[in-house]
C-alpha atoms as a PDB file:
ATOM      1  CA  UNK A   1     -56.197  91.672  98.763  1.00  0.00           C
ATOM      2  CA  UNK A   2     -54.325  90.030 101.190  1.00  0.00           C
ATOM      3  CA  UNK A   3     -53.851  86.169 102.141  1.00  0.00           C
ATOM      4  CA  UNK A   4     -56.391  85.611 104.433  1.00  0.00           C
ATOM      5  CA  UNK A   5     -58.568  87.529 102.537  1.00  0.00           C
ATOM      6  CA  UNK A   6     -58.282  85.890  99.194  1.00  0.00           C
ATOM      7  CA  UNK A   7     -59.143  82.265  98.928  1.00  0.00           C
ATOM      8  CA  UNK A   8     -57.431  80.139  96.007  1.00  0.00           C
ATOM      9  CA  UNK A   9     -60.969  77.833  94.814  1.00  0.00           C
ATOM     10  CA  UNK A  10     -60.215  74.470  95.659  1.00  0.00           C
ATOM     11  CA  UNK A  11     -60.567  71.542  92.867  1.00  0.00           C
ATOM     12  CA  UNK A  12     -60.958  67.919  93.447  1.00  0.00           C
ATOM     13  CA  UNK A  13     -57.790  66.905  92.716  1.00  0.00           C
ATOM     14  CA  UNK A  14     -56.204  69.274  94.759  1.00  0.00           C
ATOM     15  CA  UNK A  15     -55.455  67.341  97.796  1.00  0.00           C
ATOM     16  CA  UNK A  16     -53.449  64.223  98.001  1.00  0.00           C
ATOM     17  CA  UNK A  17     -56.231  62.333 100.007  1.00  0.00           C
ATOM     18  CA  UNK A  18     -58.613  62.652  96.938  1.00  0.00           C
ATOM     19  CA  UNK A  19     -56.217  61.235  94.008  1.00  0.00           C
ATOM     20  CA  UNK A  20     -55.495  58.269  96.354  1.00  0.00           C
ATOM     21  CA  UNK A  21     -59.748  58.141  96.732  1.00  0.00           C
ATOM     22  CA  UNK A  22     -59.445  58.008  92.805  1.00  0.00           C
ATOM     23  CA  UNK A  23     -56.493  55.037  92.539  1.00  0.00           C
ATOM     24  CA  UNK A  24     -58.256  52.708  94.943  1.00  0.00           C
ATOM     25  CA  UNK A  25     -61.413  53.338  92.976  1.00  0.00           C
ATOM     26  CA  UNK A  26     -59.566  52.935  89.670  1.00  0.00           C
ATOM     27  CA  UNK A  27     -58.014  49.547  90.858  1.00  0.00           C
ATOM     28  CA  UNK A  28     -60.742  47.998  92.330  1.00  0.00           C
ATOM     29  CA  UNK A  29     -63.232  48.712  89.222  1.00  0.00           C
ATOM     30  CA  UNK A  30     -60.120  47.041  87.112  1.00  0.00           C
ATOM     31  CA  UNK A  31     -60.207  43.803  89.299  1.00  0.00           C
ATOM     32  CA  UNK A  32     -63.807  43.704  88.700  1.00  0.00           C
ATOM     33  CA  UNK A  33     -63.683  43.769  85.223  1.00  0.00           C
ATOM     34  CA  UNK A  34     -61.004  41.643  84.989  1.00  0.00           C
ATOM     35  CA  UNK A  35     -62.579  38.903  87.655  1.00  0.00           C
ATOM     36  CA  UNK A  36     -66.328  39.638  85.280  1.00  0.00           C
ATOM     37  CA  UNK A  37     -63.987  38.814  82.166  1.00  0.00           C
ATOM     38  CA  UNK A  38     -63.264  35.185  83.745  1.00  0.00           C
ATOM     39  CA  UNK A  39     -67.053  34.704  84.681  1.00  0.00           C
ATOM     40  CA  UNK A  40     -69.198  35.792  82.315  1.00  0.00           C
ATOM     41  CA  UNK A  41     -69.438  33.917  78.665  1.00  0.00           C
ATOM     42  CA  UNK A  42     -68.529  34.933  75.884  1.00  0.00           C
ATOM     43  CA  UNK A  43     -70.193  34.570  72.439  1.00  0.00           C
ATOM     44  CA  UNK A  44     -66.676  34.643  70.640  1.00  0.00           C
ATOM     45  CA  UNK A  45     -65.996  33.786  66.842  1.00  0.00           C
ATOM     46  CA  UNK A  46     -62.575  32.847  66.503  1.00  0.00           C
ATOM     47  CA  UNK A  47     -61.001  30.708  69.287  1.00  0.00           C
ATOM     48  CA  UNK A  48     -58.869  32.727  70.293  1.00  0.00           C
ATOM     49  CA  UNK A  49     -61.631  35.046  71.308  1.00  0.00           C
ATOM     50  CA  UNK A  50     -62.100  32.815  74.168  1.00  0.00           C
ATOM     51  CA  UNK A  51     -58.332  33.049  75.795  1.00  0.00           C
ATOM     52  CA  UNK A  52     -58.723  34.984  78.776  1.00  0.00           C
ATOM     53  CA  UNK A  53     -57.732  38.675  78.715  1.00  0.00           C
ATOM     54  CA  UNK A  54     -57.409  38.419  75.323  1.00  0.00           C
ATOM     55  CA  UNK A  55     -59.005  41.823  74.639  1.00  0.00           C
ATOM     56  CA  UNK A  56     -56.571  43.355  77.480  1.00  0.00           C
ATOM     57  CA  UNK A  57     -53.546  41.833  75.595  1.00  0.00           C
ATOM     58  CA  UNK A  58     -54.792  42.592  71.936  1.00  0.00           C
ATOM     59  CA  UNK A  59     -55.480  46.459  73.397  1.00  0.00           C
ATOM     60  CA  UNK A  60     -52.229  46.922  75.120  1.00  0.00           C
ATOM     61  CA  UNK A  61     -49.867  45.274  72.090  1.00  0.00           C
ATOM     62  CA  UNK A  62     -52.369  47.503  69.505  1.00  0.00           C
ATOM     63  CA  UNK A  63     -51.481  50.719  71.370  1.00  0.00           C
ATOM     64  CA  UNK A  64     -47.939  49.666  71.628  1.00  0.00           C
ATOM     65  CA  UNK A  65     -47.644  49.242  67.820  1.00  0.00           C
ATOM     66  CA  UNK A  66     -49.909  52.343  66.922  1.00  0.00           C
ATOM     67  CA  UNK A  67     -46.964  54.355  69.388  1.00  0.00           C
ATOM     68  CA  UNK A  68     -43.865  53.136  67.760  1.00  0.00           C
ATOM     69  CA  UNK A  69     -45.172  53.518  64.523  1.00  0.00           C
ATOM     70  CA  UNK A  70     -45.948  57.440  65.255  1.00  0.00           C
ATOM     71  CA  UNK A  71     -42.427  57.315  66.384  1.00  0.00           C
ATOM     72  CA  UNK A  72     -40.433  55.573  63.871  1.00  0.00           C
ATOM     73  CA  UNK A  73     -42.779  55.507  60.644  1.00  0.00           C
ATOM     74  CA  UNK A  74     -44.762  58.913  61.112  1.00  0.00           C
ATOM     75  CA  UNK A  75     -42.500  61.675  62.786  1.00  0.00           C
ATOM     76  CA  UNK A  76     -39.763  61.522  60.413  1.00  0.00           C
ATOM     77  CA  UNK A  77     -42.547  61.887  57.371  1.00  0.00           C
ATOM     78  CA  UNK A  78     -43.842  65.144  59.015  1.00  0.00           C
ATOM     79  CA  UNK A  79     -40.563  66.722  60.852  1.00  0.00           C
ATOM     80  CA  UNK A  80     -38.999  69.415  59.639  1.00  0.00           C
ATOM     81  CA  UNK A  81     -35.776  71.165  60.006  1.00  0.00           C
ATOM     82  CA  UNK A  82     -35.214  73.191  63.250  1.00  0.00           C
ATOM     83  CA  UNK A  83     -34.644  76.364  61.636  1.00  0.00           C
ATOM     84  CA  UNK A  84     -37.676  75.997  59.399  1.00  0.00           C
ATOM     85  CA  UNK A  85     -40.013  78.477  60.309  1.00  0.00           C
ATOM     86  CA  UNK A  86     -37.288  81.038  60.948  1.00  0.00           C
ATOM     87  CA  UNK A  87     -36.512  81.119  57.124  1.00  0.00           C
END
């Protein structure tokens, strides 16, 4: 077939115009739920339930641990030598 011919199938995020469509979408629903966070009560427990962004913060230091204890806890348990398979 030649070029003209033969048409590659297009996917969403394909062109440039789209994934900045997504970003702007992305931020804006972030603001929102951050601005709803501030507004709306919540029926919290402990006090520091109530702290704002507290969730957010709790969430991002959580997945922070839970990466460099993969990294420094986990992968040496499981690695093996480079030449281990080849054996």
């Amino acid at each position: 077939m030649s070029e003209t011919t033969a048409k590659e199938k297009q996917y969403l995020f394909d062109k440039p115009a789209n994934i900045k469509r997504f970003f702007w979408i992305f931020y804006f629903v972030l603001v929102l739920l951050l601005v709803l966070d501030l507004l709306l009560p919540k029926h919290a427990i402990f006090p520091w339930e109530d702290w704002p962004q507290f969730y957010a913060a709790f969430g991002f230091v959580s997945f922070v641990a839970l990466v460099l204890a993969a990294k420094y806890v986990l992968r040496p348990l499981v690695m093996r030598k480079e030449e281990y398979y080849d054996e």
